[in-house]
Protein backbone atom coordinates (compact mmCIF):
# COMPACT_ATOMS: atom_id res chain seq x y z
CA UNK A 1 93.32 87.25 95.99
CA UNK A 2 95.72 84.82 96.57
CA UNK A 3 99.34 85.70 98.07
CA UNK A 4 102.83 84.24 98.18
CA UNK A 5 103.01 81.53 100.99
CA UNK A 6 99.46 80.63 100.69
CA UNK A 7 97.79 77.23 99.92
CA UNK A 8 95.02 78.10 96.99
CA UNK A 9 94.40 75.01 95.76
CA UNK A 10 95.25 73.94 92.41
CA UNK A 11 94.70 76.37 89.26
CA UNK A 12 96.14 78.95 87.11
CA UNK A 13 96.58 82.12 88.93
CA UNK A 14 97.56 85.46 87.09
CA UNK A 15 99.87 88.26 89.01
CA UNK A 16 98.63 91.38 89.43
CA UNK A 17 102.07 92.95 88.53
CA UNK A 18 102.82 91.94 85.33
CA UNK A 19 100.57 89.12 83.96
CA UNK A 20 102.37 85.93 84.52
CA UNK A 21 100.62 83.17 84.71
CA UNK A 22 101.42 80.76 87.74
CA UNK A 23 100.23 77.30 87.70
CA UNK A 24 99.17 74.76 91.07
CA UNK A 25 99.36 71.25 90.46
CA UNK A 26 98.27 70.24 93.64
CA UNK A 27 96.21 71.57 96.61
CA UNK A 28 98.86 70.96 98.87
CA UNK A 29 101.39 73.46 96.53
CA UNK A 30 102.51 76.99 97.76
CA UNK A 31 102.11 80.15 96.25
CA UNK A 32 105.45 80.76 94.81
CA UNK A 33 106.43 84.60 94.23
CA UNK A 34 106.26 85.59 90.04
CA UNK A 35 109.13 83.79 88.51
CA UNK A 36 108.96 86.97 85.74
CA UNK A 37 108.78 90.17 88.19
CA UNK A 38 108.68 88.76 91.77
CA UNK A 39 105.25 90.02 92.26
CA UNK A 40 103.01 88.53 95.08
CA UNK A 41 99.74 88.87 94.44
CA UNK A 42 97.56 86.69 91.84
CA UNK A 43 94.03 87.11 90.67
């Protein structure tokens, strides 16, 4: 479960909050927090 400030790699993550979907271009990009409820935890 990836976090805010973390380095996934690229994909679509999901927040656990409220659903938004977040998506990495690059493996080098950092988990921003939700830009819909701030959340900071993605599945």
């Amino acid at each position: 479960m990836p976090t805010t400030g973390e380095k996934p790699g690229e994909g679509t993550y999901t927040c656990t909050n409220c659903g938004q979907q977040v998506t990495l271009d690059d493996d080098s990009d950092t988990m921003p927090p939700c830009p819909k409820c701030g959340g900071t935890e993605y599945n």
